[in-house]
N, C-alpha and C. Protein backbone atom coordinates (compact mmCIF):
# COMPACT_ATOMS: atom_id res chain seq x y z
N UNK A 1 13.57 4.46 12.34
CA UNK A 1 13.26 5.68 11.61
C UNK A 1 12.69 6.69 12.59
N UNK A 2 13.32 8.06 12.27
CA UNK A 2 12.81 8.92 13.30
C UNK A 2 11.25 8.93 13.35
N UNK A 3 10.18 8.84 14.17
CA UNK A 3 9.05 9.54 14.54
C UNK A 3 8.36 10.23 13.54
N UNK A 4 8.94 11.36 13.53
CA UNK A 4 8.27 12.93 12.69
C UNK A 4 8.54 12.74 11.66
N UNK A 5 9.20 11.92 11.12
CA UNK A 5 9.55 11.90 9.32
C UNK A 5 8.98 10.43 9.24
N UNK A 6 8.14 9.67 9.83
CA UNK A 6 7.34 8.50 9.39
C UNK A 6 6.04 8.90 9.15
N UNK A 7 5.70 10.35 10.94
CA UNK A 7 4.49 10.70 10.51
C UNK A 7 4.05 11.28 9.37
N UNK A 8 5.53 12.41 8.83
CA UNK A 8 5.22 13.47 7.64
C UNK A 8 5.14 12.51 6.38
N UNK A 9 5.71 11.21 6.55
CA UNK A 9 5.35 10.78 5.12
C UNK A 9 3.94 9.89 4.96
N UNK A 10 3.33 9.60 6.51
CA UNK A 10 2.49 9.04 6.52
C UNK A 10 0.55 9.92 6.18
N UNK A 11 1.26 10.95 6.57
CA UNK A 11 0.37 12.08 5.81
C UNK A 11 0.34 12.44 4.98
N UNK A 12 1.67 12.34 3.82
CA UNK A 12 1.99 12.83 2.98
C UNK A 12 1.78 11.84 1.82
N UNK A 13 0.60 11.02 1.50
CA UNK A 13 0.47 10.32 0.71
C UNK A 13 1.12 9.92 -0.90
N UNK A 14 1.15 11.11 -1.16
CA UNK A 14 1.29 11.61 -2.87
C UNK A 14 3.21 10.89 -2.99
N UNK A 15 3.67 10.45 -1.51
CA UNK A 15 5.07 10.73 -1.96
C UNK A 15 4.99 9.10 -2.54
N UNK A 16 4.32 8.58 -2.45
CA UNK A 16 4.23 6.76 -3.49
C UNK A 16 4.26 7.59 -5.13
N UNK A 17 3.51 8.44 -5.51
CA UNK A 17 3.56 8.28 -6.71
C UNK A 17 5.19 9.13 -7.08
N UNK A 18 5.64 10.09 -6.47
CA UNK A 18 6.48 10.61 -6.48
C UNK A 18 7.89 9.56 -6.15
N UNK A 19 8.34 8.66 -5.41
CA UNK A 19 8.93 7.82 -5.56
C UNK A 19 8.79 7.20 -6.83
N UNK A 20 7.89 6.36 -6.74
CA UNK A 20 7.42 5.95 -7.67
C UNK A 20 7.98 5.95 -9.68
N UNK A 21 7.63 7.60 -9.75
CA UNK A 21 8.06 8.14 -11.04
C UNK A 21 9.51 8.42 -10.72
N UNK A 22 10.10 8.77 -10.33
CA UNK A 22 11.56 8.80 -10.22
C UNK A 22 12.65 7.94 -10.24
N UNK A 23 12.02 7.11 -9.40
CA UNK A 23 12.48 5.14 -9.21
C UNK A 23 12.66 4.70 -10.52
N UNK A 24 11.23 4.80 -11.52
CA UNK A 24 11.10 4.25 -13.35
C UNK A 24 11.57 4.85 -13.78
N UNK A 25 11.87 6.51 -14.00
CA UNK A 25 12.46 6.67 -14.44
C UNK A 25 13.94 6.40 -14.72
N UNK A 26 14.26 7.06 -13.68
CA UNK A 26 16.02 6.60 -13.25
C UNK A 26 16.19 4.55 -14.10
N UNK A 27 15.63 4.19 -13.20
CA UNK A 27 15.72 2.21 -13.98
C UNK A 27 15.67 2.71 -15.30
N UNK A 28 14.45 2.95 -15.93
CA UNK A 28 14.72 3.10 -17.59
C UNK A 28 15.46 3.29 -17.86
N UNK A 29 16.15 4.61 -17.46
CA UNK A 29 17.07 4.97 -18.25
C UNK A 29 18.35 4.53 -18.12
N UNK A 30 18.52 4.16 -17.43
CA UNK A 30 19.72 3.03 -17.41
C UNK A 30 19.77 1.90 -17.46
N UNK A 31 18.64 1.18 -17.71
CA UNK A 31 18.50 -0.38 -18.16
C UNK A 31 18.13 -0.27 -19.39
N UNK A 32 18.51 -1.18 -20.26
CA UNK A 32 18.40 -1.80 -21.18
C UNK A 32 16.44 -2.05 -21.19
N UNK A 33 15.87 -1.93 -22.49
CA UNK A 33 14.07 -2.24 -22.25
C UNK A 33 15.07 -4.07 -23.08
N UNK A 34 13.85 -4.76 -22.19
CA UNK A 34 14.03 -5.77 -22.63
C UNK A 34 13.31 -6.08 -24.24
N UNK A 35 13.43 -7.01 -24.49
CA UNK A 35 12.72 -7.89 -26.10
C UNK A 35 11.24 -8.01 -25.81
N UNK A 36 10.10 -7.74 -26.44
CA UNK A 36 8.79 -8.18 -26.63
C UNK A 36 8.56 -8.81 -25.53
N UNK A 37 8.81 -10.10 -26.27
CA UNK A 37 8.57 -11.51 -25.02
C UNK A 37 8.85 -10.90 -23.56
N UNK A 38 10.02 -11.10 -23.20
CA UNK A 38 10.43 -10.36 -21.86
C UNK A 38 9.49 -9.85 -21.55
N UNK A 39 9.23 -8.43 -21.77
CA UNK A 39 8.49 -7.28 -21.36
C UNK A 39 7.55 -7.97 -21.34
N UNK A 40 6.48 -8.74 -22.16
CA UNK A 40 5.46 -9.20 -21.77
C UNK A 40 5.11 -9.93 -20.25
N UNK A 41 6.00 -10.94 -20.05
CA UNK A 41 6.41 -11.52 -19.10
C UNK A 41 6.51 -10.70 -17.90
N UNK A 42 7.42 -9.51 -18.20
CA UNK A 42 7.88 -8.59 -16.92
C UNK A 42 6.66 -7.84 -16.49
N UNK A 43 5.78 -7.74 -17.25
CA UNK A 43 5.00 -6.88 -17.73
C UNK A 43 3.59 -7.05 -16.88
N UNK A 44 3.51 -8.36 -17.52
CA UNK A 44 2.52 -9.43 -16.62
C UNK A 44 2.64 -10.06 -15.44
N UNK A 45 3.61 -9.95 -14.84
CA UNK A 45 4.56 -10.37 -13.70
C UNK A 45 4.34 -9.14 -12.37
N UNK A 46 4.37 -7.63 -13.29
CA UNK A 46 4.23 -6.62 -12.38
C UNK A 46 2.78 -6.26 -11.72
N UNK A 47 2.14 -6.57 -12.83
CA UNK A 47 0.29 -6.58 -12.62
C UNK A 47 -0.05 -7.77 -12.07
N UNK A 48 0.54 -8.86 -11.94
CA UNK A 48 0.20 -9.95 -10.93
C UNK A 48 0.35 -9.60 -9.47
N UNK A 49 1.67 -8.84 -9.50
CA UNK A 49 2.33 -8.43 -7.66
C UNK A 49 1.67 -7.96 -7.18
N UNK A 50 1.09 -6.49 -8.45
CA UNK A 50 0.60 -5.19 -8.04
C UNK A 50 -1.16 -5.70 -7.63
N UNK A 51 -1.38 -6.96 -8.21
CA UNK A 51 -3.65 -7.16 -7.89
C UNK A 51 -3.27 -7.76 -6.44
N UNK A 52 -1.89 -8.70 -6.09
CA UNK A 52 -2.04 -9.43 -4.88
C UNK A 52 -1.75 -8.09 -3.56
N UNK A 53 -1.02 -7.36 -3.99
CA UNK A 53 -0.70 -6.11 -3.17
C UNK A 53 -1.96 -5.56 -2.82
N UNK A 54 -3.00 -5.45 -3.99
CA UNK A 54 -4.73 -5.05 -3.85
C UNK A 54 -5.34 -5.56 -3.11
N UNK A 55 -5.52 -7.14 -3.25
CA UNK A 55 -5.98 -7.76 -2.04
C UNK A 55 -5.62 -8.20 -0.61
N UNK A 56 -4.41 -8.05 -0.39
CA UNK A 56 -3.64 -7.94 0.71
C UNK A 56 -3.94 -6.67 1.35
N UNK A 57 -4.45 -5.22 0.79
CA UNK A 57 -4.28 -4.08 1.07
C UNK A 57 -6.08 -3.91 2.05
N UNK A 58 -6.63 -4.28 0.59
CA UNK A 58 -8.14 -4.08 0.60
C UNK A 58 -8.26 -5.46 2.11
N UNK A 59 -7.95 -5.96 2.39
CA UNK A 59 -8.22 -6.64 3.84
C UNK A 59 -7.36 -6.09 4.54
N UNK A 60 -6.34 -5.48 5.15
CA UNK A 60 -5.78 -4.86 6.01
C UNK A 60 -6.79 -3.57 6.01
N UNK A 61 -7.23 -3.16 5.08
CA UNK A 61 -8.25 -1.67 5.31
C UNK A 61 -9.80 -2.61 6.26
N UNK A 62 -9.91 -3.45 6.02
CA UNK A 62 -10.84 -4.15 6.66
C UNK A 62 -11.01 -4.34 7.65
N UNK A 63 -9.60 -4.87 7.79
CA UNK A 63 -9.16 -5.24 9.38
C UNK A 63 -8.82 -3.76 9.98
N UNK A 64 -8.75 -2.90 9.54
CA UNK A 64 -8.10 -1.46 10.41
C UNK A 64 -9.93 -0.92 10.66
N UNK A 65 -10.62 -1.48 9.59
CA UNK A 65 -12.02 -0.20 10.22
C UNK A 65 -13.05 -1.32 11.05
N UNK A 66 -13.09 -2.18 10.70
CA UNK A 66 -13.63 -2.95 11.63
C UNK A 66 -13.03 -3.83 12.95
N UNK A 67 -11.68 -3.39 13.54
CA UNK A 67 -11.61 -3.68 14.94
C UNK A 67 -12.43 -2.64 15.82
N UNK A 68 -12.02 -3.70 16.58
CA UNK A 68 -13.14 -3.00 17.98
C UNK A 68 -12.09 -2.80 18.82
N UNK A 69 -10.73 -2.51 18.93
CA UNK A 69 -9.82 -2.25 19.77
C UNK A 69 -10.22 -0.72 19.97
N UNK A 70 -9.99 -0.96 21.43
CA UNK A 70 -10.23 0.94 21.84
C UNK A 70 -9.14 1.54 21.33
N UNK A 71 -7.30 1.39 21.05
CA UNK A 71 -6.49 2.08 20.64
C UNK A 71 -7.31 2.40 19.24
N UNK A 72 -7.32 1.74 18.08
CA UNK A 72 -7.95 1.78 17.05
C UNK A 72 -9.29 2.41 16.41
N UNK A 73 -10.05 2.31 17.86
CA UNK A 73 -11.29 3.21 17.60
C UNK A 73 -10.74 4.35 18.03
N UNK A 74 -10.19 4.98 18.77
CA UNK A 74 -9.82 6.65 19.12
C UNK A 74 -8.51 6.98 17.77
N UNK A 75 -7.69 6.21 17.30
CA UNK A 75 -6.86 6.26 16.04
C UNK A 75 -8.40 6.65 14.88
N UNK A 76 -9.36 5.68 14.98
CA UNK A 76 -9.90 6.36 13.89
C UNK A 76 -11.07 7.49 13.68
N UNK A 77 -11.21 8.04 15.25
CA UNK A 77 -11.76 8.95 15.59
C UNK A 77 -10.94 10.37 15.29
N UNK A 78 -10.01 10.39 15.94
CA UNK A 78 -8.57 11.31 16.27
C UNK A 78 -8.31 11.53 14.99
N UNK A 79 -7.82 10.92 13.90
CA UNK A 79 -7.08 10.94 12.87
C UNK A 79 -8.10 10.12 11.47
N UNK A 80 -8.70 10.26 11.66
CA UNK A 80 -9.69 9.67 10.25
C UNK A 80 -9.54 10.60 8.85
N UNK A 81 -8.75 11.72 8.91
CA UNK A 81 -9.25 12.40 7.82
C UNK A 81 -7.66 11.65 6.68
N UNK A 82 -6.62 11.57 7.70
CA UNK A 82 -5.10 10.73 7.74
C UNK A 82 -5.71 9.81 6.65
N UNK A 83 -6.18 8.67 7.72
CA UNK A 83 -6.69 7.36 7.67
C UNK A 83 -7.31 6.75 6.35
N UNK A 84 -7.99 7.89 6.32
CA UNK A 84 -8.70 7.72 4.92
C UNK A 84 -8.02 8.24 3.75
N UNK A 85 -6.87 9.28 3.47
CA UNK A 85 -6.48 9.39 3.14
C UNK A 85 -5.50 8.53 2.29
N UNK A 86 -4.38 7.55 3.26
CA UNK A 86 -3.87 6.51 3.00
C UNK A 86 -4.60 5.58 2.71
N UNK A 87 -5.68 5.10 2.81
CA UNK A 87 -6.07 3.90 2.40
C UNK A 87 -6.79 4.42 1.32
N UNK A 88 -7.58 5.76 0.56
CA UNK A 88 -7.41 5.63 -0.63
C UNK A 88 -6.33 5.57 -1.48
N UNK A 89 -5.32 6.43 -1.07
CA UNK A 89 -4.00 6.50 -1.65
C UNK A 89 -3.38 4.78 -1.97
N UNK A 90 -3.82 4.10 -1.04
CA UNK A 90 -2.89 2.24 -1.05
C UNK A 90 -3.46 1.79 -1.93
N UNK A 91 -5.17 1.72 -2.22
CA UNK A 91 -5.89 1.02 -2.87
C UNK A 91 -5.97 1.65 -4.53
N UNK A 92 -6.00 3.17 -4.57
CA UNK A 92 -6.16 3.25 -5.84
C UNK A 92 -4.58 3.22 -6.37
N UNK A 93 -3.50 3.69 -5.58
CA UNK A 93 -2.11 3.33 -6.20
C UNK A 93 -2.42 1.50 -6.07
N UNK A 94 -2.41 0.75 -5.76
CA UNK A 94 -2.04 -0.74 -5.93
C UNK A 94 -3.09 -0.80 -7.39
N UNK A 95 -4.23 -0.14 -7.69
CA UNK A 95 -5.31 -0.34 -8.80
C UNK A 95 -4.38 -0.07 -9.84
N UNK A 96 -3.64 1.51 -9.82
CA UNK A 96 -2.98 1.49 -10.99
C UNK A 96 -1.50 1.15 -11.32
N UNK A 97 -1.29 0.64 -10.09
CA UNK A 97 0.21 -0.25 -10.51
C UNK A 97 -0.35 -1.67 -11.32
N UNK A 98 -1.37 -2.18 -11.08
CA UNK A 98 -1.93 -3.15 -11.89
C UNK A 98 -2.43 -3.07 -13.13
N UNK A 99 -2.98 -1.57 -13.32
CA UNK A 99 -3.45 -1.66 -14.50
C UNK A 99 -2.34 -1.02 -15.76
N UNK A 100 -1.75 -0.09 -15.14
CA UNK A 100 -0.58 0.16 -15.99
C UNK A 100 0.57 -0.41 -16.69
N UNK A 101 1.06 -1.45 -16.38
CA UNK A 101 1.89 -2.24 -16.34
C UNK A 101 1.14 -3.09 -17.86
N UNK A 102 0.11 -3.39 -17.71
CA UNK A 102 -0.88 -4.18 -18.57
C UNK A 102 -1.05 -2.92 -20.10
N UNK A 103 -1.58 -2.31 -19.81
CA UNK A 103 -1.78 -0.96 -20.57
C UNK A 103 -0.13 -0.72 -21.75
N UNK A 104 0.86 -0.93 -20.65
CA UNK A 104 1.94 -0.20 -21.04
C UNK A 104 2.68 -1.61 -22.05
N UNK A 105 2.21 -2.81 -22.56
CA UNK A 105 2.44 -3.52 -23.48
C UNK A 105 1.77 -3.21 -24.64
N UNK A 106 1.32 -2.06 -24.90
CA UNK A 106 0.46 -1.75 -26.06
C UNK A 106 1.13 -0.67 -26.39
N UNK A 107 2.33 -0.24 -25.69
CA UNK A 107 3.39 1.08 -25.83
C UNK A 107 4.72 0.38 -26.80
N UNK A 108 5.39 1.42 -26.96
CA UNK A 108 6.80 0.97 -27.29
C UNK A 108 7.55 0.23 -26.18
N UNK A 109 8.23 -0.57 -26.73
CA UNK A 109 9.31 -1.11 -25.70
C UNK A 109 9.34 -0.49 -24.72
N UNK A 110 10.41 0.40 -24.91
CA UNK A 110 11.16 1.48 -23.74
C UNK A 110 9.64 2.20 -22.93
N UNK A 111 8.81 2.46 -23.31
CA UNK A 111 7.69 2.89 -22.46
C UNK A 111 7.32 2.36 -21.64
N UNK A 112 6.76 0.76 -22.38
CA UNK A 112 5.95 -0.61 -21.30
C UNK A 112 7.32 -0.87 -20.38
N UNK A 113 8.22 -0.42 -20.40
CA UNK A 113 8.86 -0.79 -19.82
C UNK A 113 9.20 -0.12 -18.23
N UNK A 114 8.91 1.05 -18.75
CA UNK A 114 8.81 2.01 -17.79
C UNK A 114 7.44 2.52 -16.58
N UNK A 115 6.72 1.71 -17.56
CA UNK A 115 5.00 1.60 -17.01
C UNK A 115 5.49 0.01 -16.14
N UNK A 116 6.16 -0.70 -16.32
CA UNK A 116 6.00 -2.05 -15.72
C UNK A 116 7.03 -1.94 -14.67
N UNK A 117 8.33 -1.05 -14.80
CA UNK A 117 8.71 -0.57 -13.49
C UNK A 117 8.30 0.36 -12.82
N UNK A 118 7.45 1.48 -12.93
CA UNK A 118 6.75 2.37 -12.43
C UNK A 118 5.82 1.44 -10.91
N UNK A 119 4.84 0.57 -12.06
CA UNK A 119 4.07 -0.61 -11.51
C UNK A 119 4.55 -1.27 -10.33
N UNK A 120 5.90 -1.63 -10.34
CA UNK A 120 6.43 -2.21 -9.34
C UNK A 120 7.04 -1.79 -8.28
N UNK A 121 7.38 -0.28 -8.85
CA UNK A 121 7.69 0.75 -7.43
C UNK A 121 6.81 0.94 -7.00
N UNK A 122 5.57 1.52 -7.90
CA UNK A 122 4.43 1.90 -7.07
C UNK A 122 3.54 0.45 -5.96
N UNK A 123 3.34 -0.66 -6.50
CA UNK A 123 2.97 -1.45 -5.70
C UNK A 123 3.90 -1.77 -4.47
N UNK A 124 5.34 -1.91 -4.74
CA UNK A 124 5.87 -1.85 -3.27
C UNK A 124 5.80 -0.41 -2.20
N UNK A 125 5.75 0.37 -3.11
CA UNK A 125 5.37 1.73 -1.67
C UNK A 125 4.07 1.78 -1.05
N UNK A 126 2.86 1.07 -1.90
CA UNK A 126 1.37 0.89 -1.11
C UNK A 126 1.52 -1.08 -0.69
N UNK A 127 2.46 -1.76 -0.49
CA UNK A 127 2.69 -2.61 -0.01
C UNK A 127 3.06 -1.84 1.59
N UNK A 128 4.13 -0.86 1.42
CA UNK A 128 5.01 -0.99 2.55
C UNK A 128 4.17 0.17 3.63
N UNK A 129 3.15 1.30 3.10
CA UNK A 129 2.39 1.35 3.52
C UNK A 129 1.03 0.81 4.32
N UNK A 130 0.68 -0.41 3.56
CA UNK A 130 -0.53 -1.02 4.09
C UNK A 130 -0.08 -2.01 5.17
N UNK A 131 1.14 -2.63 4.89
CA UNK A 131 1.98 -3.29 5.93
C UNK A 131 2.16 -2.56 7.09
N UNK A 132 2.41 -1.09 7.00
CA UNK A 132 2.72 -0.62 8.48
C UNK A 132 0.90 -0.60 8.76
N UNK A 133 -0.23 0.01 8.22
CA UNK A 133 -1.26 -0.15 8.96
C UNK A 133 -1.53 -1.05 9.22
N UNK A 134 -1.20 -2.44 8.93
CA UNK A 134 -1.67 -3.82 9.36
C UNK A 134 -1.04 -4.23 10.83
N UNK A 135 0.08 -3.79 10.90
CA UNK A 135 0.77 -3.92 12.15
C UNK A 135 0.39 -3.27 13.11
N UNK A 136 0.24 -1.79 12.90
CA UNK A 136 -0.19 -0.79 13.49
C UNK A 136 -1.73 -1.55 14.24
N UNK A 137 -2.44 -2.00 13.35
CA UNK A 137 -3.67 -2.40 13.75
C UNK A 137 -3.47 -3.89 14.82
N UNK A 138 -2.84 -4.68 14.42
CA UNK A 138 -2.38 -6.07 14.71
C UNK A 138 -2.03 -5.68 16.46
N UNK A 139 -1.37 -4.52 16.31
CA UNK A 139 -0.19 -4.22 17.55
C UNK A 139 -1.44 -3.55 18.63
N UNK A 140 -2.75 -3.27 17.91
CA UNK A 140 -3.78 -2.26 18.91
C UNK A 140 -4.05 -3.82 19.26
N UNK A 141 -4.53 -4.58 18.25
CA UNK A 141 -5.80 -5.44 18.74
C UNK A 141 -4.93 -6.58 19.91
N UNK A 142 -3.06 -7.08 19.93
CA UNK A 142 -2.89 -7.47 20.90
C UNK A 142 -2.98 -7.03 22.11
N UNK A 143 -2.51 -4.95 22.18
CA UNK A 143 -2.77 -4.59 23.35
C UNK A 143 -3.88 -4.65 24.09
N UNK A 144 -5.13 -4.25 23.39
CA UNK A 144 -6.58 -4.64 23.50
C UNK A 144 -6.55 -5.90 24.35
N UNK A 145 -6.23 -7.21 23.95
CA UNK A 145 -6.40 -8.52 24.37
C UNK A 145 -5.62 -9.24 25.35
N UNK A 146 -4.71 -7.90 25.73
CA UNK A 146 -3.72 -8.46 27.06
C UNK A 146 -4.47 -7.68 28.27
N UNK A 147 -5.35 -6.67 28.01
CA UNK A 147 -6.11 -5.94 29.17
C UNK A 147 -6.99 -6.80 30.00
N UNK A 148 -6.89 -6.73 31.26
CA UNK A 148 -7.77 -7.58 32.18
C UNK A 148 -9.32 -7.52 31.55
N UNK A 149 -9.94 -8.68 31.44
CA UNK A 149 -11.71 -8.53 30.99
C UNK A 149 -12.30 -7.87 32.57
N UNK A 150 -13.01 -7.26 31.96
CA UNK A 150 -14.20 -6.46 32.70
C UNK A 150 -14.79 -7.26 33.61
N UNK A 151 -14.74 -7.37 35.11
CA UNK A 151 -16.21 -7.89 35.26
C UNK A 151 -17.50 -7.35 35.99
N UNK A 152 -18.69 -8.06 35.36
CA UNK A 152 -19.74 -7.37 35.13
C UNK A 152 -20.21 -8.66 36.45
N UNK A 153 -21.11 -7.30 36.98
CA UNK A 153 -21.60 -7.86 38.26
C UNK A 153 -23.37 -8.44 37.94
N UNK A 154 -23.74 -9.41 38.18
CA UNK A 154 -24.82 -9.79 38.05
C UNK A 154 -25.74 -9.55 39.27
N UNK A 155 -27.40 -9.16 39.27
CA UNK A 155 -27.99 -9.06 39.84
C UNK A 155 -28.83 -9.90 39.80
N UNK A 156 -29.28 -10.32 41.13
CA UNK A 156 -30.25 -12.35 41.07
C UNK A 156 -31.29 -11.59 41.82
């Protein structure tokens, strides 16, 4: 993927929910809403993906602010306003791909249905997001650990 169109979407947070609604929509409307049961199932199935996507996310944000890699500390010096940006954007989209999906069985069919694919677009775009910061971070802390150690001269 080109460069400048990873960075513009990587700044560009809002485009998860915007995928997102377009993705459910489009599916709705050309799928069939399943039967009760189903949807329950599908339903409950999407808010399961979407809490493990949460905790998978909420420790990659962990692991990105607490390395001690120098690439990583000047990434979150340099670019923190980014940084923070996306990782509210991952955590509260993965919150409401979980909670919606749940919510949207108290709708009509064709609605919960659309809330439970919404749910599942939206948790895979703050999946595929938090995945690139995990790497991103993964990829500082090996460079970090292939650098010659320091040595420190002792005085006797």
């Amino acid at each position: 993927m080109n460069t400048k169109i990873r960075e513009w979407g990587l700044r560009n947070a809002w485009l998860d929910q915007g995928v997102s609604v377009i993705s459910a929509a489009l599916l709705a409307y050309f799928l069939t809403a399943p039967t009760a049961g189903v949807l329950g199932t599908f339903n409950m199935a999407a808010t399961t993906i979407a809490a493990l996507v949460m905790a998978a996310a909420t420790f990659a944000c962990a692991l990105t602010y607490q390395s001690d890699s120098t690439l990583l500390i000047q990434v979150r010096l340099r670019h923190a306003e980014t940084l923070r940006r996306n990782w509210r954007s991952i955590l509260t989209g993965s919150f409401l791909a979980s909670v919606l999906p749940a919510i949207g069985l108290l709708a009509s069919p064709s609605v919960g249905f659309a809330a439970g694919l919404y749910g599942l677009v939206l948790a895979a775009c703050c999946f595929w997001r938090a995945l690139f910061w995990l790497t991103y971070t993964l990829f500082g802390q090996a460079a970090d650990d292939l650098r010659p150690p320091v040595r420190v001269r002792e005085h006797i």
